[in-house]
Protein backbone atom coordinates (compact mmCIF):
# COMPACT_ATOMS: atom_id res chain seq x y z
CA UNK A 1 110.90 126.98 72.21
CA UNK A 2 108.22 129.37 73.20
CA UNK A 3 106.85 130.53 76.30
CA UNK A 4 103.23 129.71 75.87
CA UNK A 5 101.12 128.54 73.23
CA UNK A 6 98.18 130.54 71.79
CA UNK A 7 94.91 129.13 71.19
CA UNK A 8 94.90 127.86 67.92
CA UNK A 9 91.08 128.46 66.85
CA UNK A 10 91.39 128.51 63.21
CA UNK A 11 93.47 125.12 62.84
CA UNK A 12 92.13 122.20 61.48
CA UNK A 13 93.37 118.93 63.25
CA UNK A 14 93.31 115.32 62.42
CA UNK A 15 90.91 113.24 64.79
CA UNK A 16 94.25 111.45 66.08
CA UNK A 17 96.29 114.70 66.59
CA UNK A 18 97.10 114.36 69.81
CA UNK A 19 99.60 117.21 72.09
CA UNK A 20 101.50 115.69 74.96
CA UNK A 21 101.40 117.92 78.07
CA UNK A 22 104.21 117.28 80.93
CA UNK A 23 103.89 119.38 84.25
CA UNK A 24 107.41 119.49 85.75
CA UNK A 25 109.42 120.82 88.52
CA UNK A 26 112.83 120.96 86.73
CA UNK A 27 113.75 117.24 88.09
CA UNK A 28 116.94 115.90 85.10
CA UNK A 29 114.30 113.12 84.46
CA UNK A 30 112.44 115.05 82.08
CA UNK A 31 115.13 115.59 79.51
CA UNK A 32 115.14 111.29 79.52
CA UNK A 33 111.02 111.30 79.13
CA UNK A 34 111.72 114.10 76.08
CA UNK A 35 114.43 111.85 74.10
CA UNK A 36 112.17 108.95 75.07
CA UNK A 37 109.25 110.67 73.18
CA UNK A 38 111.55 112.17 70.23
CA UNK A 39 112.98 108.69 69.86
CA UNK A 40 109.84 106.33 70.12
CA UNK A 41 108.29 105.44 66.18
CA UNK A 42 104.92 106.23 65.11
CA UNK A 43 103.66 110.18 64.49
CA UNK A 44 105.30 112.68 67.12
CA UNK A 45 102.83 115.53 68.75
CA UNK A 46 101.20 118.32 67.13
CA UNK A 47 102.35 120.08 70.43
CA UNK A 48 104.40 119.45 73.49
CA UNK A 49 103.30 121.72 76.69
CA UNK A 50 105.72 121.71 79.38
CA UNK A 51 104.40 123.40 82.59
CA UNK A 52 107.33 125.07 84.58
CA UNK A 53 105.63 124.15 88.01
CA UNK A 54 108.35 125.11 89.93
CA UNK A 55 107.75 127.52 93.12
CA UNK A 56 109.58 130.34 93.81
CA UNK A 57 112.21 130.50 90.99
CA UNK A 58 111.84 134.19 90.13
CA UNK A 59 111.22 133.83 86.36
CA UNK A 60 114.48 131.84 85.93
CA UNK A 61 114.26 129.68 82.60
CA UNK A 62 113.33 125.95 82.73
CA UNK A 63 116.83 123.89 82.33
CA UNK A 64 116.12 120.97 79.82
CA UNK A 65 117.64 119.31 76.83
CA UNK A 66 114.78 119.55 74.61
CA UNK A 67 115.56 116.81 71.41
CA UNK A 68 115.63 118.56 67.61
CA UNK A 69 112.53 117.07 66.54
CA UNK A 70 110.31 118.47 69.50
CA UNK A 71 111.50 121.78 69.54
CA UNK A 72 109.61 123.71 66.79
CA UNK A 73 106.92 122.05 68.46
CA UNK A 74 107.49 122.69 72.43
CA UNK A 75 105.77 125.41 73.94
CA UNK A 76 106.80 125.88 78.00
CA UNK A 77 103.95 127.46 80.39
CA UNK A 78 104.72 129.05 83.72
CA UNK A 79 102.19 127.04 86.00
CA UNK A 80 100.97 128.39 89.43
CA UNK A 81 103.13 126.06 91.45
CA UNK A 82 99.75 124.62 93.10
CA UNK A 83 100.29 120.95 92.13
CA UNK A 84 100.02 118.36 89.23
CA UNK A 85 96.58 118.88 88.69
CA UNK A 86 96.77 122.64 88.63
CA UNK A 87 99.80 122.54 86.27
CA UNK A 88 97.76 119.88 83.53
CA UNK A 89 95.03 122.00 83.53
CA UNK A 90 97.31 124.86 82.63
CA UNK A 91 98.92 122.84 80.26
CA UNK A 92 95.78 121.17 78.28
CA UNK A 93 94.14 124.63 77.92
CA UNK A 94 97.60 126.13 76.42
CA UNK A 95 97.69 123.35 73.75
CA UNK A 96 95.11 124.42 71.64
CA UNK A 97 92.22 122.56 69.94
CA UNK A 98 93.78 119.50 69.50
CA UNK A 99 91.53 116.77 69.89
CA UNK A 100 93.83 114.56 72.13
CA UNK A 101 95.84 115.35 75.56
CA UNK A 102 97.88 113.19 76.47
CA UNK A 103 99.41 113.69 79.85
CA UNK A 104 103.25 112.20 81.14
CA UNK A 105 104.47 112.48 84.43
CA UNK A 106 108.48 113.85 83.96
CA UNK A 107 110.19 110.95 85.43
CA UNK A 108 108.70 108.43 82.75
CA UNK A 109 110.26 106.88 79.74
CA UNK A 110 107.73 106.57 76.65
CA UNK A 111 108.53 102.83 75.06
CA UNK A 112 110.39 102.56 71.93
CA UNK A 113 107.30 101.99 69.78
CA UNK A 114 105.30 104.38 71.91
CA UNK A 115 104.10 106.57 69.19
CA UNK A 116 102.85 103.37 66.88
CA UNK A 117 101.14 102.33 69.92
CA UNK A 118 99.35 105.16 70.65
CA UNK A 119 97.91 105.85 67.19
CA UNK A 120 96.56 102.40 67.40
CA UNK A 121 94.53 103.37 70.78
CA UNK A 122 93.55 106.58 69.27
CA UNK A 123 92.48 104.80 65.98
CA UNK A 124 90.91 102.25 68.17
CA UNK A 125 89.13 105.00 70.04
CA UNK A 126 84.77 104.98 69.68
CA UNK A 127 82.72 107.72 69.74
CA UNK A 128 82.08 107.79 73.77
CA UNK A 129 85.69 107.33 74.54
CA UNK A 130 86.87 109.87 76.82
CA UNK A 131 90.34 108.78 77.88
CA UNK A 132 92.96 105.74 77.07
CA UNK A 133 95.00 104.31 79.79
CA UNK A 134 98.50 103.08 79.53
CA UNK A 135 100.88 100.08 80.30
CA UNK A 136 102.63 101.07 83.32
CA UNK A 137 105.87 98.89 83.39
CA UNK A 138 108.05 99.93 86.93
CA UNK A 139 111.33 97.99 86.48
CA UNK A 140 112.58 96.58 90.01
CA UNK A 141 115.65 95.00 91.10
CA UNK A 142 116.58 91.56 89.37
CA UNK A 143 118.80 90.27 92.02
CA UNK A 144 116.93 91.07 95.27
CA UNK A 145 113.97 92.02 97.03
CA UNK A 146 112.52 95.28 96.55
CA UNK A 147 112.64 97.93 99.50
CA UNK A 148 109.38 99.14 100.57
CA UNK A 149 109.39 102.26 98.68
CA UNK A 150 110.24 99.96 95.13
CA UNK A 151 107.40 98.02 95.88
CA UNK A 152 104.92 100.99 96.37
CA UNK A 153 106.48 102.56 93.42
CA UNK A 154 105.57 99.11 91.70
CA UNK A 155 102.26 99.16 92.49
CA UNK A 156 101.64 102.17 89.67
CA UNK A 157 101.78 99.17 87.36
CA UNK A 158 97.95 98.30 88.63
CA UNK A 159 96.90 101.54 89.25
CA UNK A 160 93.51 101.90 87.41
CA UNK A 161 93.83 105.47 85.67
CA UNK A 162 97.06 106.90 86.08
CA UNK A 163 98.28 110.08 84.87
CA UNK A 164 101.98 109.19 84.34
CA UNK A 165 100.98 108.19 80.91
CA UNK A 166 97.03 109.03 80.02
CA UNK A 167 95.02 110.10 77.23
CA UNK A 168 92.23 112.25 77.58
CA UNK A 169 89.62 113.74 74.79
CA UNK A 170 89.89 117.10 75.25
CA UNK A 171 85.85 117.37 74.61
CA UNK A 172 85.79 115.14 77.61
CA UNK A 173 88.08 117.26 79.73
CA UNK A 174 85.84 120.43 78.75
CA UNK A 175 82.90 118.69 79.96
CA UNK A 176 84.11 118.26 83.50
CA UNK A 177 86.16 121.51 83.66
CA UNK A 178 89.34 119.29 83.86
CA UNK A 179 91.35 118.62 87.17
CA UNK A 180 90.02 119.34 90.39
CA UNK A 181 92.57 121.54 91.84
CA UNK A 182 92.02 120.86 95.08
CA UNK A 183 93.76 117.81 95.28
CA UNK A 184 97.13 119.68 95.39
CA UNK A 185 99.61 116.16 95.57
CA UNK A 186 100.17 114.03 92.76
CA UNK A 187 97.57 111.24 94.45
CA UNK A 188 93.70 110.90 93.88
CA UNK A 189 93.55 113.89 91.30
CA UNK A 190 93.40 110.70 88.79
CA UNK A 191 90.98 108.64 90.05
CA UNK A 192 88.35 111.87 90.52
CA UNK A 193 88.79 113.13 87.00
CA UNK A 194 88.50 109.33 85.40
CA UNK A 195 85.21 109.03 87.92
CA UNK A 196 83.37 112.89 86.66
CA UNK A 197 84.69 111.43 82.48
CA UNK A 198 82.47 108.60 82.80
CA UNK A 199 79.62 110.10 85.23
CA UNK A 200 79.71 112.24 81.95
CA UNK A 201 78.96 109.56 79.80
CA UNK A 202 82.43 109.26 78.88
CA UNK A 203 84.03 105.79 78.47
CA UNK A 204 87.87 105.11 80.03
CA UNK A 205 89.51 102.11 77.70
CA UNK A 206 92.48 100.55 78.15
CA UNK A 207 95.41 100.99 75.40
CA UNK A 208 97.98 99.39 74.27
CA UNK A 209 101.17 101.80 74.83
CA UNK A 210 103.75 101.14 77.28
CA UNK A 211 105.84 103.35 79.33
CA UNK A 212 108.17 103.18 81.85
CA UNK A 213 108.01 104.37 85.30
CA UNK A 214 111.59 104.03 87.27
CA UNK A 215 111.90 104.00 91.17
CA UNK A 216 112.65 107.40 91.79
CA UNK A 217 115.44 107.77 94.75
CA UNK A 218 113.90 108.65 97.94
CA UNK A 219 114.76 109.06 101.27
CA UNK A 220 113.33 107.16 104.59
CA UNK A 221 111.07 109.10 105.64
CA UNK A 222 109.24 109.17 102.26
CA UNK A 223 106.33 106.33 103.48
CA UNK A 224 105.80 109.23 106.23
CA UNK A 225 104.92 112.36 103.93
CA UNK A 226 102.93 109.72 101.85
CA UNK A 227 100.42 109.54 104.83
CA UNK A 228 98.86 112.75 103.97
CA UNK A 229 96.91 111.23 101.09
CA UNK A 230 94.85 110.17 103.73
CA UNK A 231 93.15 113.76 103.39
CA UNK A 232 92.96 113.33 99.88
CA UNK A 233 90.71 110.45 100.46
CA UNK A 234 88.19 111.97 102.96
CA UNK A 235 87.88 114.42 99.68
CA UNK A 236 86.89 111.31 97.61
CA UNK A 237 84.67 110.44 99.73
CA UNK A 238 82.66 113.51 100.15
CA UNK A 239 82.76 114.30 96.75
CA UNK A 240 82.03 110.45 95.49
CA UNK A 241 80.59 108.89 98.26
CA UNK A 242 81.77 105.73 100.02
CA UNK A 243 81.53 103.09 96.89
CA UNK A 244 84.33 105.32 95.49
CA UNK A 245 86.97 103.12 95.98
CA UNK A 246 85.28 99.94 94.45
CA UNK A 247 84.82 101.76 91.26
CA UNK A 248 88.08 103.24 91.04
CA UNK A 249 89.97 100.18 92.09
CA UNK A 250 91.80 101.37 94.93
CA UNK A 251 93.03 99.53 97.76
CA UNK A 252 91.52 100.67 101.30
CA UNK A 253 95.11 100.19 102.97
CA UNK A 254 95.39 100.41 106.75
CA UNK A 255 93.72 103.22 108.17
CA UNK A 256 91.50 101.49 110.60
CA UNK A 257 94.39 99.85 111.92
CA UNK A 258 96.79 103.00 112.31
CA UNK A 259 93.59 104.79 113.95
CA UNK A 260 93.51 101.89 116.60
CA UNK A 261 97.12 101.62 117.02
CA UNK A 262 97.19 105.60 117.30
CA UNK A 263 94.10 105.29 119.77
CA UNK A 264 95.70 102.59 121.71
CA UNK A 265 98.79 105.27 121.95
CA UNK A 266 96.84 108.29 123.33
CA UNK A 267 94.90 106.40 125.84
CA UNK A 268 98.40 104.88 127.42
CA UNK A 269 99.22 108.62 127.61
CA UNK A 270 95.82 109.60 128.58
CA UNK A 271 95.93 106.45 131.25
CA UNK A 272 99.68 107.49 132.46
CA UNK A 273 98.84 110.67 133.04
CA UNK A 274 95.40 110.30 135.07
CA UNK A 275 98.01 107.54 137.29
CA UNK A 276 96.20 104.50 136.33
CA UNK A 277 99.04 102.59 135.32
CA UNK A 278 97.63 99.41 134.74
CA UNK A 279 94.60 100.95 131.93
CA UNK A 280 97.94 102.58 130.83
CA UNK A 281 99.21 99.02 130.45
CA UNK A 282 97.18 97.29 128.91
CA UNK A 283 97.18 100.12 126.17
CA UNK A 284 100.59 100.95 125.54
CA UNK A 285 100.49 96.61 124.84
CA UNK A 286 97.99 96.66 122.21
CA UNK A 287 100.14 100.08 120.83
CA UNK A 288 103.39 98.00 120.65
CA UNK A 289 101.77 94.76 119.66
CA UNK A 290 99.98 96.86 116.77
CA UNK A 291 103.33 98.80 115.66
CA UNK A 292 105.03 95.51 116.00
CA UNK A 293 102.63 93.82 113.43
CA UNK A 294 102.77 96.55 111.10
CA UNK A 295 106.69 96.30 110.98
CA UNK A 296 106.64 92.61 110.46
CA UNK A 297 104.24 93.67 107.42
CA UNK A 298 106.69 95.81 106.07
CA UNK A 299 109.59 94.13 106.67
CA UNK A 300 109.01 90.79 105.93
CA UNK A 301 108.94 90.90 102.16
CA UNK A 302 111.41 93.48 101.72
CA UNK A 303 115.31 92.84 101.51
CA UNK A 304 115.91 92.42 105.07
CA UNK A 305 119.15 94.87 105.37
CA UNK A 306 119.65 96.52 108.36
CA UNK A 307 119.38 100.05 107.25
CA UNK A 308 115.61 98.63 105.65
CA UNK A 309 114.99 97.32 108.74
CA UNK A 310 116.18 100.18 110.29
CA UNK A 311 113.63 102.77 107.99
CA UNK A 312 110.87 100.04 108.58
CA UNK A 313 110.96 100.24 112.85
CA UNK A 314 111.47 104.03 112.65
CA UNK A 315 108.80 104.29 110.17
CA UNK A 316 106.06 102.04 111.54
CA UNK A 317 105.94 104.30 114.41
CA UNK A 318 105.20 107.03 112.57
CA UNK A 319 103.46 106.25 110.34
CA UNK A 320 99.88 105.52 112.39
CA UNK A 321 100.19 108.40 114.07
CA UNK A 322 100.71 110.86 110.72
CA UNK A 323 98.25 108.80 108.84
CA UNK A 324 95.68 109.60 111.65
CA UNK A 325 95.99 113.43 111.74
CA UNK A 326 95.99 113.96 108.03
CA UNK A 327 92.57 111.79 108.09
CA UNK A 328 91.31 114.52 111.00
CA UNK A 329 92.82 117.23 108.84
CA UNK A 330 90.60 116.20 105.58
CA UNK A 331 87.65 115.71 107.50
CA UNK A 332 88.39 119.92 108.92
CA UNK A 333 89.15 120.85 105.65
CA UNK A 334 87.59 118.93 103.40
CA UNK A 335 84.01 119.74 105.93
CA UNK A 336 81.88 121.54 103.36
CA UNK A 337 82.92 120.24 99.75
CA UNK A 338 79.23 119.00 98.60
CA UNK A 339 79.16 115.74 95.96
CA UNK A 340 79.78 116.08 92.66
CA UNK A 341 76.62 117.32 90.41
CA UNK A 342 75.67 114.80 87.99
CA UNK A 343 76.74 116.16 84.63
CA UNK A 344 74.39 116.19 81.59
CA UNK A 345 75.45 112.81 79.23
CA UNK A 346 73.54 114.24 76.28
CA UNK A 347 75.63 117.56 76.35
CA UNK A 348 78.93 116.38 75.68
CA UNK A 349 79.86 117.17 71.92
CA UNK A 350 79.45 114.98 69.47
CA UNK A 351 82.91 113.03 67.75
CA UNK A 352 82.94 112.56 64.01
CA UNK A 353 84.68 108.82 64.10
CA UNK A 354 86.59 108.51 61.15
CA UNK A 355 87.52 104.69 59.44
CA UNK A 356 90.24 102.53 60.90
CA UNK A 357 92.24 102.81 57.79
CA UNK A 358 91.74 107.13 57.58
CA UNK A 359 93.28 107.09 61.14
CA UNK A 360 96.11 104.97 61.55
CA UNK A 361 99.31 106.45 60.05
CA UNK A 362 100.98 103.83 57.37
């Protein structure tokens, strides 16, 4: 296993060669995505890039079981420790010039045909295909309902371009410049790159592979800390403008209701403390009728156990209120970032496209 992979200039790949890149911080999932990928039939990677994202861990190796058939094969890059997208762009540029990236988040589990699969979507590939999504499958429990955290962890199975299992042309990724690294969570980082591929004059198909995305454990206050992808928006919205979310597919959620519940909250404060207790009232009403509503929500498909209750009442409260400042904090941060430039369609290199029969492995 090395510790990074040179540039390999002077090697001639097949148009399906494809290297799998994983950024990681060192969670045990990733030695389950590795046998997963070792395991799964159909041709294995040229290359396998593992980016060591991991802050802070003074040079110590990466820990991870690393299957016979990937190692001569698996090269492991120190990334910056500045997010997924910083860490794939480390790892796609370390892989060489193979034609195809394909990118897997470390907590996923490649299906047991997964390789067949994807030679099929690369074979299947035309010339202005730029990237190939994937089946995302996110197993939930049989005998109940899910929590709220299993069912936003489900709803990766609909999400339009996701990086826990996508394929990217790397001509297409060196025609955008790759990930913008200033989305610095694993959330919207997707969606921009798919958006710049095809302003490019790129194409982003739909394959045929599945993978496997379990529920991760979490704790209660996870639905909190997920509220500052609400900056990450105001980002997609300066740098795609407002019909970004149509195009992507992405829900809107409920910001304009956790800005009027969070409103409604301030101005009982503001009220209270000016002594006008009857303004302060009426608003601290609509704050508890909103926060009610919002638990109801939440609650009411879930599995109705008191400690989900419990996480759902703590949680709606606050929630609003941290979904709200991290929407003030993109708009202060996020002040200057101009729109993308329209890119130059007629620039991107051209692809040879080879026969289906020359491409698909027998």
């Amino acid at each position: 296993m090395g510790e990074r992979g040179d540039d390999e200039v002077t090697t001639a790949y097949a148009d399906d060669a494809y290297a799998v890149v994983i950024p990681t911080l060192g969670r045990p999932s990733l030695s389950a995505c590795l046998r997963a990928l070792a395991e799964a039939s159909g041709p294995r990677p040229v290359r396998v890039v593992l980016v060591d994202d991991r802050p802070g861990d003074e040079g110590e190796p990466l820990t991870v079981d690393i299957p016979g058939p990937l190692r001569p094969v698996t090269t492991v890059v120190r990334g910056r420790a500045r997010g997924p997208a910083a860490a794939r762009n480390d790892g796609w540029r370390a892989a060489g010039r193979i034609p195809w990236i394909v990118f897997l988040d470390d907590d996923v589990v490649p299906g047991r045909t997964w390789g067949d699969d994807l030679a099929l979507d690369l074979a299947e590939a035309m010339e202005p295909t730029g990237a190939i999504t994937a089946r995302i499958d996110v197993p939930l429990p049989p005998d109940r309902r899910p929590t709220d955290w299993e069912r936003n962890t489900a709803g990766l199975a609909t999400a339009r371009w996701i990086t826990a299992d996508m394929a990217y042309r790397r001509t297409a990724l060196e025609a955008v410049g790759g990930f913008d690294e200033r989305f610095r969570r694993a959330f919207r980082e997707d969606a921009d790159l798919a958006l710049r591929v095809q302003a490019a004059g790129w194409m982003v198909t739909a394959g045929s592979r599945t993978t496997t995305h379990p529920v991760r454990p979490a704790d209660r206050w996870v639905s909190v800390r997920l509220q500052a992808g609400n900056a990450d928006d105001v980002l997609m919205t300066r740098l795609h403008g407002p019909g970004w979310w149509s195009r992507a597919g992405a829900p809107r959620g409920r910001l304009p209701g956790h800005l009027a519940v969070t409103g409604a909250a301030v101005a009982a404060l503001a009220c209270a403390a000016l002594r006008r207790p009857r303004a302060a009232a009426v608003c601290a009403a609509g704050w508890l009728a909103g926060t009610a509503e919002f638990a109801l929500a939440r609650i009411g498909p879930g599995p109705r156990t008191p400690d989900e209750v419990a996480t759902m009442a703590l949680t709606s409260v606050l929630i609003p209120p941290a979904a709200t400042w991290h929407w003030l904090r993109g708009h202060i941060v996020h002040r200057g970032a101009p729109p993308h430039a329209a890119y130059d369609a007629g620039a991107q290199p051209p692809v040879r496209r080879r026969s289906l029969e020359e491409r698909v492995h027998p």
